[in-house]
ModelCIF file with pLDDT and N, C-alpha, C, O atoms, coordinates in Angstrom:
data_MODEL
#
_entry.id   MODEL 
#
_entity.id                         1 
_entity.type                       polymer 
_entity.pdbx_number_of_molecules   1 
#
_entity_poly.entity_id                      1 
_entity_poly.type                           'polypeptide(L)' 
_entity_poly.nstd_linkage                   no 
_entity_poly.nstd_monomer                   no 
_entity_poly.pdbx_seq_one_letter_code       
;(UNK)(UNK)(UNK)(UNK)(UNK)(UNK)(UNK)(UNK)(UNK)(UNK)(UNK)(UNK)(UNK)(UNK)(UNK)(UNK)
(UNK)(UNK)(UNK)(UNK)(UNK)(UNK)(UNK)(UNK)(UNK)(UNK)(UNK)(UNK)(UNK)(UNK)(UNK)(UNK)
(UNK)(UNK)(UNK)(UNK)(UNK)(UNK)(UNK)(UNK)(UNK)(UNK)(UNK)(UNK)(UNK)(UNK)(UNK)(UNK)
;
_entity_poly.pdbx_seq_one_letter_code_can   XXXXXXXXXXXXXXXXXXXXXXXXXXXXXXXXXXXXXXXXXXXXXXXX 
_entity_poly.pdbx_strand_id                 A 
#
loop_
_entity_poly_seq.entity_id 
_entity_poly_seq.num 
_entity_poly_seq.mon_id 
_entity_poly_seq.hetero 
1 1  UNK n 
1 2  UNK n 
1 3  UNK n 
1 4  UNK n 
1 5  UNK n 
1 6  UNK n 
1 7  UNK n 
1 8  UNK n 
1 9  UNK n 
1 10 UNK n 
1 11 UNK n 
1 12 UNK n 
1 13 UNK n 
1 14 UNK n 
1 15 UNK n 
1 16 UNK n 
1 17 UNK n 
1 18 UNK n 
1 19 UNK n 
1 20 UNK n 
1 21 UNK n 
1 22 UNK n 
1 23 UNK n 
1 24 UNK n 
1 25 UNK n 
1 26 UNK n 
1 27 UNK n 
1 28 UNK n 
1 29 UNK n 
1 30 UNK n 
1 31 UNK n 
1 32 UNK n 
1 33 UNK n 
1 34 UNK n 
1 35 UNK n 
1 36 UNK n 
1 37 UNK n 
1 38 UNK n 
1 39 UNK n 
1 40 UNK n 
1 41 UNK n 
1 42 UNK n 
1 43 UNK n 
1 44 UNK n 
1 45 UNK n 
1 46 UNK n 
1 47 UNK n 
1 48 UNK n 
#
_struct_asym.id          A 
_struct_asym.entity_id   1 
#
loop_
_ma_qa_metric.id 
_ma_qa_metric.mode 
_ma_qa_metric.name 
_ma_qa_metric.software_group_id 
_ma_qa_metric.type 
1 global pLDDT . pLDDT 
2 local  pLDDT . pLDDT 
#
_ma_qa_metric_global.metric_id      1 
_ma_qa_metric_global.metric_value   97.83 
_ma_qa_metric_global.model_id       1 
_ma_qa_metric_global.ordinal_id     1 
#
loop_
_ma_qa_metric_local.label_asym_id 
_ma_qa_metric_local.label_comp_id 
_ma_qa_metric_local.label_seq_id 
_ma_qa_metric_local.metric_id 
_ma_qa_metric_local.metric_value 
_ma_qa_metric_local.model_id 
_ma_qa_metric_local.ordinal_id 
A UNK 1  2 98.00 1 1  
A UNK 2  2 98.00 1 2  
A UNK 3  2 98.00 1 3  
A UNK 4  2 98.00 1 4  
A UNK 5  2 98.00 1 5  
A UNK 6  2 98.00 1 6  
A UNK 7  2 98.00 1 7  
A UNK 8  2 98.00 1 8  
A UNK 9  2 98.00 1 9  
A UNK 10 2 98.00 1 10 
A UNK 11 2 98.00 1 11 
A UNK 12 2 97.00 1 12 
A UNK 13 2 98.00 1 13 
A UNK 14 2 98.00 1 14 
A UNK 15 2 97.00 1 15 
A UNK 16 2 98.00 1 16 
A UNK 17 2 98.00 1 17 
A UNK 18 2 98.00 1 18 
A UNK 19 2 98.00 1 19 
A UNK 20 2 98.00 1 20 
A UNK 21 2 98.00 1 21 
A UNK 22 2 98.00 1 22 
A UNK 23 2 98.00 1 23 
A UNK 24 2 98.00 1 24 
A UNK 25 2 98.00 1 25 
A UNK 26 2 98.00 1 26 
A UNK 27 2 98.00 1 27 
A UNK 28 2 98.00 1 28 
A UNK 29 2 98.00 1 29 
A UNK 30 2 98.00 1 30 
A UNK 31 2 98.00 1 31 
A UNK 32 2 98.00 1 32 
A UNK 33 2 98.00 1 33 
A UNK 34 2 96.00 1 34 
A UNK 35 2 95.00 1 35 
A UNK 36 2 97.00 1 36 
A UNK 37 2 98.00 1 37 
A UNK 38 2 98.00 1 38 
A UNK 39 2 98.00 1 39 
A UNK 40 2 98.00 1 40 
A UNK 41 2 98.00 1 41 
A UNK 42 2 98.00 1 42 
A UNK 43 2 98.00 1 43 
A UNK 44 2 98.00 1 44 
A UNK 45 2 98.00 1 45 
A UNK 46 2 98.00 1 46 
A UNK 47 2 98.00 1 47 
A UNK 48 2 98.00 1 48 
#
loop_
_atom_site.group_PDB 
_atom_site.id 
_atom_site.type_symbol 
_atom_site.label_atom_id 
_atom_site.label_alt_id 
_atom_site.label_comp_id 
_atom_site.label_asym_id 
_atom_site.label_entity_id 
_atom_site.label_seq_id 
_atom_site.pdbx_PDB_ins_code 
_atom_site.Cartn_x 
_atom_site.Cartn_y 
_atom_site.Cartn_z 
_atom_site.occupancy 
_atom_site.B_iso_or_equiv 
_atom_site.pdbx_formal_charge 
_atom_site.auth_seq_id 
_atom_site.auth_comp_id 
_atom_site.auth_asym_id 
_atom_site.auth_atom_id 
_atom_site.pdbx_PDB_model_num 
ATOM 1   N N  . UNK A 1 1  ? 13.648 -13.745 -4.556  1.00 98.00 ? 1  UNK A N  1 
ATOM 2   C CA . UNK A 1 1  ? 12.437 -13.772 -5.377  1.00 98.00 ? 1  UNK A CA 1 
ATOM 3   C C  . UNK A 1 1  ? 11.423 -14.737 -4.778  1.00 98.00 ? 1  UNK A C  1 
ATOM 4   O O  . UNK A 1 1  ? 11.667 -15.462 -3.813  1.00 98.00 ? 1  UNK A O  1 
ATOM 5   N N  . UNK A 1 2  ? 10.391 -14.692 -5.359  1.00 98.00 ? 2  UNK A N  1 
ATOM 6   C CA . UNK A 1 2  ? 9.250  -15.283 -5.098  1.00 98.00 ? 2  UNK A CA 1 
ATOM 7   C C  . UNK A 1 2  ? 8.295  -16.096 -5.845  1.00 98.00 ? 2  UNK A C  1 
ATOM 8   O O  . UNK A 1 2  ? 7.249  -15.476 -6.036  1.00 98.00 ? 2  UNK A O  1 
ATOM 9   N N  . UNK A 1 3  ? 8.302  -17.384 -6.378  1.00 98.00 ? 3  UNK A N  1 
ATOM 10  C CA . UNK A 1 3  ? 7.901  -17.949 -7.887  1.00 98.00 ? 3  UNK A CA 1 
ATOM 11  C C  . UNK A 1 3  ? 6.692  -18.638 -7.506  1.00 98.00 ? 3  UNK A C  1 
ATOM 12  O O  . UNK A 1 3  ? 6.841  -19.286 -6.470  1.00 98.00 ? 3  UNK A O  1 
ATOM 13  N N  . UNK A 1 4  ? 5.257  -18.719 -8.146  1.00 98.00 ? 4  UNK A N  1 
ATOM 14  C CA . UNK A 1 4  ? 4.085  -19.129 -8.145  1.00 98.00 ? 4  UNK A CA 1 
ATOM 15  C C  . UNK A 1 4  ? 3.661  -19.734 -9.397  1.00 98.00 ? 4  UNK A C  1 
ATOM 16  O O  . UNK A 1 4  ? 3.398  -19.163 -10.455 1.00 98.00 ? 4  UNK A O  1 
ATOM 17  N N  . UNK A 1 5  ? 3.638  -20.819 -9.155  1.00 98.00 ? 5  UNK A N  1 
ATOM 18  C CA . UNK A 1 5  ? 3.020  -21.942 -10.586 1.00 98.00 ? 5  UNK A CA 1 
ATOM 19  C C  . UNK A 1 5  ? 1.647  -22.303 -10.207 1.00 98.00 ? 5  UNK A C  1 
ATOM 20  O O  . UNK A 1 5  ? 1.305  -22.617 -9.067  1.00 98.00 ? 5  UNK A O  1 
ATOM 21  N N  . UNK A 1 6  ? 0.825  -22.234 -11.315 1.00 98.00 ? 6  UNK A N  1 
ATOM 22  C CA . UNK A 1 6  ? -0.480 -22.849 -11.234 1.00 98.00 ? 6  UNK A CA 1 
ATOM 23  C C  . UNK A 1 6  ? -0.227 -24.587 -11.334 1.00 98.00 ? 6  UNK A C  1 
ATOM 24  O O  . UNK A 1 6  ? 0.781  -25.087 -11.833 1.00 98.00 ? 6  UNK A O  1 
ATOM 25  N N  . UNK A 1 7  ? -1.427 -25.398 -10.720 1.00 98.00 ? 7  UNK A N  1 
ATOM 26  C CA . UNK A 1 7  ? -1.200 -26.848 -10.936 1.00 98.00 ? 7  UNK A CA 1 
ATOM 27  C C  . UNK A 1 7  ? -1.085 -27.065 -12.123 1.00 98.00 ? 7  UNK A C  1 
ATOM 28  O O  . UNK A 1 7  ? -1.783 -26.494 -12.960 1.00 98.00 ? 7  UNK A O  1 
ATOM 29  N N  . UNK A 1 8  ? 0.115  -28.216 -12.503 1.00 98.00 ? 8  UNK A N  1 
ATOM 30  C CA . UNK A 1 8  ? 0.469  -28.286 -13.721 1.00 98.00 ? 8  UNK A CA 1 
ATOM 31  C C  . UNK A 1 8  ? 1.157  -27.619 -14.944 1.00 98.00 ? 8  UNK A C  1 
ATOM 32  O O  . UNK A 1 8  ? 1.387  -27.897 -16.121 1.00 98.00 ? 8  UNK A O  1 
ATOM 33  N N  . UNK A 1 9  ? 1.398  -26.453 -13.950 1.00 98.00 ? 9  UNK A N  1 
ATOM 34  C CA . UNK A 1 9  ? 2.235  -25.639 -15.001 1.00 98.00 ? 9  UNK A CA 1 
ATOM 35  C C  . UNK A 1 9  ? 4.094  -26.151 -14.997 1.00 98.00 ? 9  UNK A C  1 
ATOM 36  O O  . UNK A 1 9  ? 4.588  -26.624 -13.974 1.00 98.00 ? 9  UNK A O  1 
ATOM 37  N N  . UNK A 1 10 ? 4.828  -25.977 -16.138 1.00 98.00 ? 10 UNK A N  1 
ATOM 38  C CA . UNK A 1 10 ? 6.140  -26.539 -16.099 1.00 98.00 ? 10 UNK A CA 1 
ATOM 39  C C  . UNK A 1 10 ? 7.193  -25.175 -16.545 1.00 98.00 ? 10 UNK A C  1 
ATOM 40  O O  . UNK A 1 10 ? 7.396  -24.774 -17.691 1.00 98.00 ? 10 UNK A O  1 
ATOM 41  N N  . UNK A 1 11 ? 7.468  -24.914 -15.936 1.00 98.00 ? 11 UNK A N  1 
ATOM 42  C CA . UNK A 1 11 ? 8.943  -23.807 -16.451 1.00 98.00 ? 11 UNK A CA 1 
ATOM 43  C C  . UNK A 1 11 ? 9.766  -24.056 -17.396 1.00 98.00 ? 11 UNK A C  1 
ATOM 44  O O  . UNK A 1 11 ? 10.206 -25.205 -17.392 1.00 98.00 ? 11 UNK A O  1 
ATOM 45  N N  . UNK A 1 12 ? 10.199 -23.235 -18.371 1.00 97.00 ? 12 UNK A N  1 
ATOM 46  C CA . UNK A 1 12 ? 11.405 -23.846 -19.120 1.00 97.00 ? 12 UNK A CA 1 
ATOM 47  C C  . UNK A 1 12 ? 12.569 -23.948 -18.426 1.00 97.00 ? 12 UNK A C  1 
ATOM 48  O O  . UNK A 1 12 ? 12.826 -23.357 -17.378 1.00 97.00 ? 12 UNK A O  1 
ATOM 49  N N  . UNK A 1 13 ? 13.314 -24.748 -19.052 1.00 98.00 ? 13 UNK A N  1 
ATOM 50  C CA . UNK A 1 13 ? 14.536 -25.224 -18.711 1.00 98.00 ? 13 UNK A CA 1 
ATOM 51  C C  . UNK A 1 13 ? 15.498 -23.515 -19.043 1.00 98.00 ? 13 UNK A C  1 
ATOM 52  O O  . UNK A 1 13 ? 15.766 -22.752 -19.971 1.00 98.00 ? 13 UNK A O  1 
ATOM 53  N N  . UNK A 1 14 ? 15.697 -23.665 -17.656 1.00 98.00 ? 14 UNK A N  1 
ATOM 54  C CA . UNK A 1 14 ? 16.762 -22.734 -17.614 1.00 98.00 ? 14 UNK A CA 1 
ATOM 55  C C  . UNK A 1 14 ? 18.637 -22.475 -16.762 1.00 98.00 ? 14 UNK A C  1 
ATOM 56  O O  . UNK A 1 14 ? 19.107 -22.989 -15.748 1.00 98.00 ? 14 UNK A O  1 
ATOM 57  N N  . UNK A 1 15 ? 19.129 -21.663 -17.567 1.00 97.00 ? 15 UNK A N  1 
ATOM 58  C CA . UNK A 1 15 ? 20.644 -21.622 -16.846 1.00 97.00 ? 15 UNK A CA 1 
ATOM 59  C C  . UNK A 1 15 ? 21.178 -20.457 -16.326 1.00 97.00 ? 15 UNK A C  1 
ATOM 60  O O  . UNK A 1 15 ? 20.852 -19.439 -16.937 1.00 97.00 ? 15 UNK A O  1 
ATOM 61  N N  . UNK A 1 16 ? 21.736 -20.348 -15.594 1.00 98.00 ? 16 UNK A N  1 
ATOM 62  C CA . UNK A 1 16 ? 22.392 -18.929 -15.436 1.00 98.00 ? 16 UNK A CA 1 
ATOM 63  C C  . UNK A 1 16 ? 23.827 -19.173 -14.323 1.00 98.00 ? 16 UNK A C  1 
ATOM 64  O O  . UNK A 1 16 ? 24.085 -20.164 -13.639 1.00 98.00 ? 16 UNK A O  1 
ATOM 65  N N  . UNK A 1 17 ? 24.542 -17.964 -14.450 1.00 98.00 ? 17 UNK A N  1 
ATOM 66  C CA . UNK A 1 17 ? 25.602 -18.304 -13.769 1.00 98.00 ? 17 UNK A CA 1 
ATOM 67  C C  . UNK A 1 17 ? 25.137 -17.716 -12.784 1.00 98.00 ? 17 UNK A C  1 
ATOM 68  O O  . UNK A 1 17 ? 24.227 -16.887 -12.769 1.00 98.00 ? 17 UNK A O  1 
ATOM 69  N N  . UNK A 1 18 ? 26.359 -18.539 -11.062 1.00 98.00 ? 18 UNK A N  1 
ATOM 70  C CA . UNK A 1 18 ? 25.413 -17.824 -10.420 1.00 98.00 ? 18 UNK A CA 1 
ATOM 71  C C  . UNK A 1 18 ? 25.123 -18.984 -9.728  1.00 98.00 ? 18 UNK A C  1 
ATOM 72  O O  . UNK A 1 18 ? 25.028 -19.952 -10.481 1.00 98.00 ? 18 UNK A O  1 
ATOM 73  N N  . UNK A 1 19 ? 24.853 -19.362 -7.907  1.00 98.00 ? 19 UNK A N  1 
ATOM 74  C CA . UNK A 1 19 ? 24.089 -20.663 -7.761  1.00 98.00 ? 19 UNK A CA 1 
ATOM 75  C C  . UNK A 1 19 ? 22.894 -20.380 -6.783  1.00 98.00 ? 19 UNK A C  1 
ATOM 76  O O  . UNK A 1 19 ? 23.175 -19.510 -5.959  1.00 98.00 ? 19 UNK A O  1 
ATOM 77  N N  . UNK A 1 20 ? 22.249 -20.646 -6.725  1.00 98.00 ? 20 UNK A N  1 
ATOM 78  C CA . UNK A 1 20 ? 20.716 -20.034 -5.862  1.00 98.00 ? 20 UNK A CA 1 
ATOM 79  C C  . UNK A 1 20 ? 20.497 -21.588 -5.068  1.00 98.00 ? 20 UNK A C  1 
ATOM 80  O O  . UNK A 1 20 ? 21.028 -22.685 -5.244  1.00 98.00 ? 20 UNK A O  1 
ATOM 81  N N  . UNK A 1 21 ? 19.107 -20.923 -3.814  1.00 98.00 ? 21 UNK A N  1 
ATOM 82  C CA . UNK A 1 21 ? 18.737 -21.521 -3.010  1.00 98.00 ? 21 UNK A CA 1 
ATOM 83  C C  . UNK A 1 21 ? 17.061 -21.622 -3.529  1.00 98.00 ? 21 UNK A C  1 
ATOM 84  O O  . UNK A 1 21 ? 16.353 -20.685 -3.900  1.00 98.00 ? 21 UNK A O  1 
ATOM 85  N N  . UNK A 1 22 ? 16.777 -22.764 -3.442  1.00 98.00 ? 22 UNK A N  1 
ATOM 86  C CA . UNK A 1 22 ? 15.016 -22.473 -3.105  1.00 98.00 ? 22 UNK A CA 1 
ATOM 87  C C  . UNK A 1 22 ? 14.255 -22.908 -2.148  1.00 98.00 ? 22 UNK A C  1 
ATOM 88  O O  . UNK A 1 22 ? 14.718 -24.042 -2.034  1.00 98.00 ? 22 UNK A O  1 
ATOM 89  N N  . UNK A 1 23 ? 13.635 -22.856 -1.572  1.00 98.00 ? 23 UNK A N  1 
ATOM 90  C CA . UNK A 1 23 ? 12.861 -23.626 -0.479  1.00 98.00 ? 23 UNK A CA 1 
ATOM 91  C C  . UNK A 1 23 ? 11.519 -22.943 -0.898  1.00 98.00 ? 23 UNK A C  1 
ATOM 92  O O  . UNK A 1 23 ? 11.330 -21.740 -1.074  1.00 98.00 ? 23 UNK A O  1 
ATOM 93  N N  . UNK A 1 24 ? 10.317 -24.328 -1.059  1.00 98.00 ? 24 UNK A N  1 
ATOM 94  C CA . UNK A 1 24 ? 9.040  -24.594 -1.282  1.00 98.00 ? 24 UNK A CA 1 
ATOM 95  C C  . UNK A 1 24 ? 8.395  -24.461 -0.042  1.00 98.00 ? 24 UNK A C  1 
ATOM 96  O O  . UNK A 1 24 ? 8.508  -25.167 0.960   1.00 98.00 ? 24 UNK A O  1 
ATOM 97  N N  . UNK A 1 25 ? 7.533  -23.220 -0.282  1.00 98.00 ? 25 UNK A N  1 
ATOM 98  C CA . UNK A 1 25 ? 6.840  -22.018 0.432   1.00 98.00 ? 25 UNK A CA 1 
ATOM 99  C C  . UNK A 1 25 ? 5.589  -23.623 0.973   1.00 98.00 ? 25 UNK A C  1 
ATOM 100 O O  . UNK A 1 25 ? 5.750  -24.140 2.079   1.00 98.00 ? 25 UNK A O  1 
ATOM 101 N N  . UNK A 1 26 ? 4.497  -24.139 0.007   1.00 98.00 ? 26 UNK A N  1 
ATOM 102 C CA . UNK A 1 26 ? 3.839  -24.615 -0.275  1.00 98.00 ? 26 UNK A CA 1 
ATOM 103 C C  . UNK A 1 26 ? 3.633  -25.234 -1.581  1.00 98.00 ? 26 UNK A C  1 
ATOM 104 O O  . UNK A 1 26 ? 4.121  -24.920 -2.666  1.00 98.00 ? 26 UNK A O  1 
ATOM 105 N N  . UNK A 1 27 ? 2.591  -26.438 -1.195  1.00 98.00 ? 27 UNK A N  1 
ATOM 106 C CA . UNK A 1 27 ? 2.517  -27.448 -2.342  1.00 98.00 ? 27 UNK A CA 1 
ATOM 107 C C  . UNK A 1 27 ? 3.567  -28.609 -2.588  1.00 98.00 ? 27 UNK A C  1 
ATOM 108 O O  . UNK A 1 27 ? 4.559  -28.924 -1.930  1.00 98.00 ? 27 UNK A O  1 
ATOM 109 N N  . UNK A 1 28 ? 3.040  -29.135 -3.724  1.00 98.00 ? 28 UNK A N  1 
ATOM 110 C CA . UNK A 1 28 ? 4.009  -30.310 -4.212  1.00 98.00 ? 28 UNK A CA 1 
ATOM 111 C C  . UNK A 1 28 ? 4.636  -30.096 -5.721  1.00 98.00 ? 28 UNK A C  1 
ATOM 112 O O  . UNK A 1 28 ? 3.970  -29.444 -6.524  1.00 98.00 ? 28 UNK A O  1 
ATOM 113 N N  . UNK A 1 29 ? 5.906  -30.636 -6.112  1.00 98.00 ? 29 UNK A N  1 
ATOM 114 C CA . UNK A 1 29 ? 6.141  -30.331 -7.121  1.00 98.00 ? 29 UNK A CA 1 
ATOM 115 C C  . UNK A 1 29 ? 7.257  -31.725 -7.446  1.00 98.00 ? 29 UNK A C  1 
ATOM 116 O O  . UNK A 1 29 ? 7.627  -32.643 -6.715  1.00 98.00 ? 29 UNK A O  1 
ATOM 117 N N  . UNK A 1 30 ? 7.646  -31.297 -9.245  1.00 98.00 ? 30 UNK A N  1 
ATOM 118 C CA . UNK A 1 30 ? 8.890  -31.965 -9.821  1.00 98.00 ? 30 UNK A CA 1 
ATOM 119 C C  . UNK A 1 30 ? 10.039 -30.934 -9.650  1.00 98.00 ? 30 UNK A C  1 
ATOM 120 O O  . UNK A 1 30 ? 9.714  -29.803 -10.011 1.00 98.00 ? 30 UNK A O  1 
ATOM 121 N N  . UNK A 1 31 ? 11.100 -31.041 -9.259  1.00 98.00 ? 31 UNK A N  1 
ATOM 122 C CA . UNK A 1 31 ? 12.565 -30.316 -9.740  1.00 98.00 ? 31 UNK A CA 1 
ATOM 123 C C  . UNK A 1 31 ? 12.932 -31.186 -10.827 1.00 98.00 ? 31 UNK A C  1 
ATOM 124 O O  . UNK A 1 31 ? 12.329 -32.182 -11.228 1.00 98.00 ? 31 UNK A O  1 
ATOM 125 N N  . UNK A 1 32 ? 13.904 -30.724 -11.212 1.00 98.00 ? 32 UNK A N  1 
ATOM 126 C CA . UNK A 1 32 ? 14.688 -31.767 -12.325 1.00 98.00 ? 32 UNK A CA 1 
ATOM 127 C C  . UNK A 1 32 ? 16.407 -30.392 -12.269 1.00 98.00 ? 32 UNK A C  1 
ATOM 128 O O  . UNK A 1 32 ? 16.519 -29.346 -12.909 1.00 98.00 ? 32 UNK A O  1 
ATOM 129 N N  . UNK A 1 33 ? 17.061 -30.794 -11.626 1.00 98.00 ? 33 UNK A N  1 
ATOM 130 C CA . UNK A 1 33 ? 18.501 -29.929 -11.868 1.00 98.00 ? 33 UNK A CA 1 
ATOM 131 C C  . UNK A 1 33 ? 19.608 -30.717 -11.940 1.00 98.00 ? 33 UNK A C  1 
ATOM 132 O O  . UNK A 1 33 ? 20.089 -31.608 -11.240 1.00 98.00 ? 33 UNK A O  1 
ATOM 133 N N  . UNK A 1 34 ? 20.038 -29.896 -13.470 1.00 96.00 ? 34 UNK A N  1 
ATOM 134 C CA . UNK A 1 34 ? 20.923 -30.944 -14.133 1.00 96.00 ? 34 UNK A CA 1 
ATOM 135 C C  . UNK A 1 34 ? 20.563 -32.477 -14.488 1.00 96.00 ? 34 UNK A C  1 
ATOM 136 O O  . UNK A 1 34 ? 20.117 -32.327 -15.626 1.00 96.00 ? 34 UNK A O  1 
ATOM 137 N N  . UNK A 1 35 ? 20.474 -33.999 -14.188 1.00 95.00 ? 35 UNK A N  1 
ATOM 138 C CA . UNK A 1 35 ? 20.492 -34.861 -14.642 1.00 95.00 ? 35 UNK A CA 1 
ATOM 139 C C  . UNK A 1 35 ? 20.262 -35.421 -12.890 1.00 95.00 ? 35 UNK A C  1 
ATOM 140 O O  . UNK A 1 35 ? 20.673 -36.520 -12.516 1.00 95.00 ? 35 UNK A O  1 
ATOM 141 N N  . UNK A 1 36 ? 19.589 -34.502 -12.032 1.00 97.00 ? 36 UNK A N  1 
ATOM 142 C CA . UNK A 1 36 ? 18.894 -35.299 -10.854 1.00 97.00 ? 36 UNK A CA 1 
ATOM 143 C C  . UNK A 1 36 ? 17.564 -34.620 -10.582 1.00 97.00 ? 36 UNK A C  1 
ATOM 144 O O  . UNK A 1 36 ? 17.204 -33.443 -10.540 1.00 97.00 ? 36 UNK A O  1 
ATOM 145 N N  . UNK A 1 37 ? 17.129 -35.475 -10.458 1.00 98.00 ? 37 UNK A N  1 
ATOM 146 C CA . UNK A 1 37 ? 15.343 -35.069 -10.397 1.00 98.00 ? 37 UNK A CA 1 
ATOM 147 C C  . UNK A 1 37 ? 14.441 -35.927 -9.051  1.00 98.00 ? 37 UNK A C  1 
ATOM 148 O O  . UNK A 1 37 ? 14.350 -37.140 -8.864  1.00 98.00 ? 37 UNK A O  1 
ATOM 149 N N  . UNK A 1 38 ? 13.733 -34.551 -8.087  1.00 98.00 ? 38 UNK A N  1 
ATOM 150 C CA . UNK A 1 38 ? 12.975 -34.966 -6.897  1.00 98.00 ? 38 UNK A CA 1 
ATOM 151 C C  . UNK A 1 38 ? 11.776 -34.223 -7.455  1.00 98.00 ? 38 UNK A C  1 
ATOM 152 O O  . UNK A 1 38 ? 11.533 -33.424 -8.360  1.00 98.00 ? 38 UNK A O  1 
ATOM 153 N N  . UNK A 1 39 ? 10.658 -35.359 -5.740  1.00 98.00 ? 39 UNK A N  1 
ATOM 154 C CA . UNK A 1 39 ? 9.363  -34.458 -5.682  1.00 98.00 ? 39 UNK A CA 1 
ATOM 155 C C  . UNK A 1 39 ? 9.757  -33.927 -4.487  1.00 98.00 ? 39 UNK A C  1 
ATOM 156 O O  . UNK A 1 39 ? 10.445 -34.468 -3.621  1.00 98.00 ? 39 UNK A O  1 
ATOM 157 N N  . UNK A 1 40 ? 9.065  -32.347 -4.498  1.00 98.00 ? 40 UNK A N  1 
ATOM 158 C CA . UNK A 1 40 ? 9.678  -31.822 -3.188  1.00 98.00 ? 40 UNK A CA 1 
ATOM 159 C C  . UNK A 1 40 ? 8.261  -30.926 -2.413  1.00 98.00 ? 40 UNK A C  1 
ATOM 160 O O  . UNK A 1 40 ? 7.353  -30.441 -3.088  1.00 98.00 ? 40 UNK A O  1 
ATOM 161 N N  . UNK A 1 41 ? 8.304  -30.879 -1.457  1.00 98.00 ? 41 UNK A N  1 
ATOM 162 C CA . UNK A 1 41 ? 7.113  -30.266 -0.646  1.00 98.00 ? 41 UNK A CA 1 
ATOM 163 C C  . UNK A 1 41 ? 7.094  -29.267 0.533   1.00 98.00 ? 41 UNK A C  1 
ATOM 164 O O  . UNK A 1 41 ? 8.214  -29.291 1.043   1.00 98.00 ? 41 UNK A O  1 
ATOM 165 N N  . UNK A 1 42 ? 6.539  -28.671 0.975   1.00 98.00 ? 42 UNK A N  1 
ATOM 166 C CA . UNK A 1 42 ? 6.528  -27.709 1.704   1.00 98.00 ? 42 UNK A CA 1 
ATOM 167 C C  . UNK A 1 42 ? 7.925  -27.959 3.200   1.00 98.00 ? 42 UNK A C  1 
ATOM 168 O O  . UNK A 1 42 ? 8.126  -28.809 4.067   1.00 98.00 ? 42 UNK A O  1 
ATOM 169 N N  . UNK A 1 43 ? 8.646  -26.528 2.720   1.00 98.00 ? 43 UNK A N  1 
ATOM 170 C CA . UNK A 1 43 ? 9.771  -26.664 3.426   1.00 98.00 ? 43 UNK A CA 1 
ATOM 171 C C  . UNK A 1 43 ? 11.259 -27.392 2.879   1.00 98.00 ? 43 UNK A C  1 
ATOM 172 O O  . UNK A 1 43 ? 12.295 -27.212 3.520   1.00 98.00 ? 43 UNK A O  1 
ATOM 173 N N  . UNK A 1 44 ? 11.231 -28.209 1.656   1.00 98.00 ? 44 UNK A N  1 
ATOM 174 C CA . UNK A 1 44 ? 12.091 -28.505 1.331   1.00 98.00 ? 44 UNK A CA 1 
ATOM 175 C C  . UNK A 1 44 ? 13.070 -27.662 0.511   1.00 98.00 ? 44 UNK A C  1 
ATOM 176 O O  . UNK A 1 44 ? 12.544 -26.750 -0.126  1.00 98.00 ? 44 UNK A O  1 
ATOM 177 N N  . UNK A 1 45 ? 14.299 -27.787 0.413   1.00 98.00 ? 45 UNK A N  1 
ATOM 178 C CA . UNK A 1 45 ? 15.151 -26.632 0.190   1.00 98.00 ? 45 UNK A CA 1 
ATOM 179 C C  . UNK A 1 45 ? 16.039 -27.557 -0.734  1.00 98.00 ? 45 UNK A C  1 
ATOM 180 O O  . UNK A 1 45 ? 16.387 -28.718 -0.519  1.00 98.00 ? 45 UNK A O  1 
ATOM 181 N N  . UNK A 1 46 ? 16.354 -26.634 -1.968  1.00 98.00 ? 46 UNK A N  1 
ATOM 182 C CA . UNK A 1 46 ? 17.299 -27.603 -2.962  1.00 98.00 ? 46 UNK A CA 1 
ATOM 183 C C  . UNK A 1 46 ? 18.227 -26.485 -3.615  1.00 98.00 ? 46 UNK A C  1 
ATOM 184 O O  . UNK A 1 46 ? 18.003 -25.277 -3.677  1.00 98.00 ? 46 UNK A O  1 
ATOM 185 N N  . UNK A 1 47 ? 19.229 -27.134 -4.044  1.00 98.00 ? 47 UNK A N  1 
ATOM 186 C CA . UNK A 1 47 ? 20.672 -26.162 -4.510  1.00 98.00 ? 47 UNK A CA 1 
ATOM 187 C C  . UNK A 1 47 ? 21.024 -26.309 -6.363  1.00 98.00 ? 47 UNK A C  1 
ATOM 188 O O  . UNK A 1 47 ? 21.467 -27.301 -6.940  1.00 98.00 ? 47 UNK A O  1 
ATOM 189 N N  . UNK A 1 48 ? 20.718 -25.212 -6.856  1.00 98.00 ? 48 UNK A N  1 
ATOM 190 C CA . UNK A 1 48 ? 21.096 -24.824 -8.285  1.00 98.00 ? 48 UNK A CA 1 
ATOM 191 C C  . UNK A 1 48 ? 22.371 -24.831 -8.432  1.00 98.00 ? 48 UNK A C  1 
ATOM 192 O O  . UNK A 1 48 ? 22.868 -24.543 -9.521  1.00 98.00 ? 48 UNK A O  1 
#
């Protein structure tokens, strides 16, 4: 998939079974997964 947030927009908190990859196409952002939380930026890749 392919996910696009406007500045300032926040996703709900979500779960699923199942563990995914993401890596940030562009921009800056918050993660928060599970009870650890980064800012992450173009090219960085984090594990659900």
């Amino acid at each position: 998939e392919f996910h696009r947030l406007r500045e300032g927009a926040l996703t709900a908190t979500r779960r699923e079974v199942g563990s995914s990859v993401w890596q940030v196409f562009d921009g800056r952002g918050q993660v928060t997964v599970g009870d650890r939380r980064w800012s992450v930026e173009r090219g960085d890749l984090f594990v659900v």
